[in-house]
C-alpha atoms as a PDB file:
ATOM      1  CA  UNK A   1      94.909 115.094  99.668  1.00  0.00           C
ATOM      2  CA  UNK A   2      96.736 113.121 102.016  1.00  0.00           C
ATOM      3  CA  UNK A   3      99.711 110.511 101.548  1.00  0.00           C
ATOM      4  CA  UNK A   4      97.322 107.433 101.464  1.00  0.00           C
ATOM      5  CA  UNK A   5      95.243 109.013  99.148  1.00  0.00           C
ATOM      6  CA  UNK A   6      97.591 110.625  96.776  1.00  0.00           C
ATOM      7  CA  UNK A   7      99.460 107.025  97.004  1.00  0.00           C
ATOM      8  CA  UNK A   8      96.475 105.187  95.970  1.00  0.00           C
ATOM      9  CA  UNK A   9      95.506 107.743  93.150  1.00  0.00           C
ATOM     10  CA  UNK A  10      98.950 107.091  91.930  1.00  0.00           C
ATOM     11  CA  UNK A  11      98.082 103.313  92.040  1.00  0.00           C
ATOM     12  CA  UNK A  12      95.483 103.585  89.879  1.00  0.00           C
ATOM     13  CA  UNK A  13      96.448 105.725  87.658  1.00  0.00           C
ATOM     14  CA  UNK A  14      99.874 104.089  86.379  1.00  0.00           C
ATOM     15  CA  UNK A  15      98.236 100.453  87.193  1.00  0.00           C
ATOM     16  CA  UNK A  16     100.694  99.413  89.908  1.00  0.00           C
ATOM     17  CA  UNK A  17     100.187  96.111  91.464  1.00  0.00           C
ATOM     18  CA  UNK A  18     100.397  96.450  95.576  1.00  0.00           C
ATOM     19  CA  UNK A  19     101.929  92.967  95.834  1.00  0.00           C
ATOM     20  CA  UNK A  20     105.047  94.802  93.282  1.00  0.00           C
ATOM     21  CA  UNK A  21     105.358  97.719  95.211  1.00  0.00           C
ATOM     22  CA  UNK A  22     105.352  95.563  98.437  1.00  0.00           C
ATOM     23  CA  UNK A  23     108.354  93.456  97.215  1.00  0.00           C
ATOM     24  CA  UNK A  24     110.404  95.763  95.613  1.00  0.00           C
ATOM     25  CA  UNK A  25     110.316  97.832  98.944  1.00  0.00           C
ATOM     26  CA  UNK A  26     110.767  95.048 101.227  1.00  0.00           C
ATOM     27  CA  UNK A  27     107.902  95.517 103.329  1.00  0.00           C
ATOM     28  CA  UNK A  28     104.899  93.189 103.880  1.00  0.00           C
ATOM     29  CA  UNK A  29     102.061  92.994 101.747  1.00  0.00           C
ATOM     30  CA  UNK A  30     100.128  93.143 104.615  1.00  0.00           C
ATOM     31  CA  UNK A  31     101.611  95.933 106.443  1.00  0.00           C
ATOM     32  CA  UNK A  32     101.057  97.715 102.742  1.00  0.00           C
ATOM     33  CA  UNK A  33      97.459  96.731 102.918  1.00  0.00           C
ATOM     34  CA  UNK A  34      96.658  98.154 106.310  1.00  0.00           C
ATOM     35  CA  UNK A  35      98.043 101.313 104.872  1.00  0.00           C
ATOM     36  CA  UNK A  36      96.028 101.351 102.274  1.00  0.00           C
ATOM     37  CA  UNK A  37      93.135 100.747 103.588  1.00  0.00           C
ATOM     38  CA  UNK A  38      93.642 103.136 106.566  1.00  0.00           C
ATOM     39  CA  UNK A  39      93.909 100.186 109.346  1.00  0.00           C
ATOM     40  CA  UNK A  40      97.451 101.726 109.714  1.00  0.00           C
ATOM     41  CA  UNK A  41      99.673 104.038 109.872  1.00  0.00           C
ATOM     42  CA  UNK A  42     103.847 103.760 108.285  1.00  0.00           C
ATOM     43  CA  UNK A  43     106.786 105.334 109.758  1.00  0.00           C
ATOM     44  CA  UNK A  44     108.945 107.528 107.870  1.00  0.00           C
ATOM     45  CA  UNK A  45     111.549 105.064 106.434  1.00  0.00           C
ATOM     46  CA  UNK A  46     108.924 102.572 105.460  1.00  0.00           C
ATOM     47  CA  UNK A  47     107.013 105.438 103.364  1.00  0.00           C
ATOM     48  CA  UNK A  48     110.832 106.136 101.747  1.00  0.00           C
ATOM     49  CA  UNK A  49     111.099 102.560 100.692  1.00  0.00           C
ATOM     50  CA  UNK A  50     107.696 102.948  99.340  1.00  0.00           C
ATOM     51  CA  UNK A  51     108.121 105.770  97.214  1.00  0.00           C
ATOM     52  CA  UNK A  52     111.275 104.650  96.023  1.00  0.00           C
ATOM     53  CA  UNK A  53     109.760 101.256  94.300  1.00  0.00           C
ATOM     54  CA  UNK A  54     107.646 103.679  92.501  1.00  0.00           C
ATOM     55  CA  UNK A  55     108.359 103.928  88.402  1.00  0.00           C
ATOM     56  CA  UNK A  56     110.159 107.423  88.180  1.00  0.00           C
ATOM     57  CA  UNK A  57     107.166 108.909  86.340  1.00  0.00           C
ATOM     58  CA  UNK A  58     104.878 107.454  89.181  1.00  0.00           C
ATOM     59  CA  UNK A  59     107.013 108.871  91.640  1.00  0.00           C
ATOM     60  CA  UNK A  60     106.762 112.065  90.049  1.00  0.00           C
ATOM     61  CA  UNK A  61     103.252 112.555  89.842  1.00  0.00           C
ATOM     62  CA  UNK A  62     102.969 111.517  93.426  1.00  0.00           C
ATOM     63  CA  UNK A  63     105.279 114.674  94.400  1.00  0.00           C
ATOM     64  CA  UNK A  64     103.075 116.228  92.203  1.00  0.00           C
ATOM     65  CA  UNK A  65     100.072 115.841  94.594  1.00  0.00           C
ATOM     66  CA  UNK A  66     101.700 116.228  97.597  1.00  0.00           C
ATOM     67  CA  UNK A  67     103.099 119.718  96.741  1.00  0.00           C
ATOM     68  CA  UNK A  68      99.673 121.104  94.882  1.00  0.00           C
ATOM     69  CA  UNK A  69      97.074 119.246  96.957  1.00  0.00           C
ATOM     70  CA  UNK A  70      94.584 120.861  94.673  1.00  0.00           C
ATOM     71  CA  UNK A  71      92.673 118.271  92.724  1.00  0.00           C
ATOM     72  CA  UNK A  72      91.884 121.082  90.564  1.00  0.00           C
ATOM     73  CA  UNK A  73      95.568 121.454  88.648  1.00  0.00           C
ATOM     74  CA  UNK A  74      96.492 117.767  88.134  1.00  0.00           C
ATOM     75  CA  UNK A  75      98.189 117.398  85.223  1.00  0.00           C
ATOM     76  CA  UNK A  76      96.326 115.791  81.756  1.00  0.00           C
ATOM     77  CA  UNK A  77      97.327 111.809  81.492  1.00  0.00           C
END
């Protein structure tokens, strides 16, 4: 699972609006868009920003799919 994808899983799960996590990390919701969607890619900082205007437990269970990568051992809800 990649950043984009584990992002967007993350998304959905805790119901995070875009436009939210857009504004709270001081990027444009369009620039978050193109991200989503693949059009683009972030740099480093940006993706910090990001992550950080996560909910802790969101946050959390992003690391979470970064480090196993295996859709196999996510966690129950």
């Amino acid at each position: 699972m990649n950043h984009r994808e584990a992002l967007t899983e993350v998304i959905e799960k805790f119901a995070i609006k875009s436009s939210e996590i857009a504004q709270k990390a001081d990027i444009d919701e369009a620039q978050f868009s193109r991200f989503k969607s693949g059009k683009a890619g972030l740099n480093l900082l940006t993706w910090e920003h990001i992550v950080s205007a996560l909910p802790q437990k969101a946050r959390a269970y992003l690391y979470f799919l970064l480090a196993t990568n295996n859709d196999e051992s996510k966690p129950a809800a």
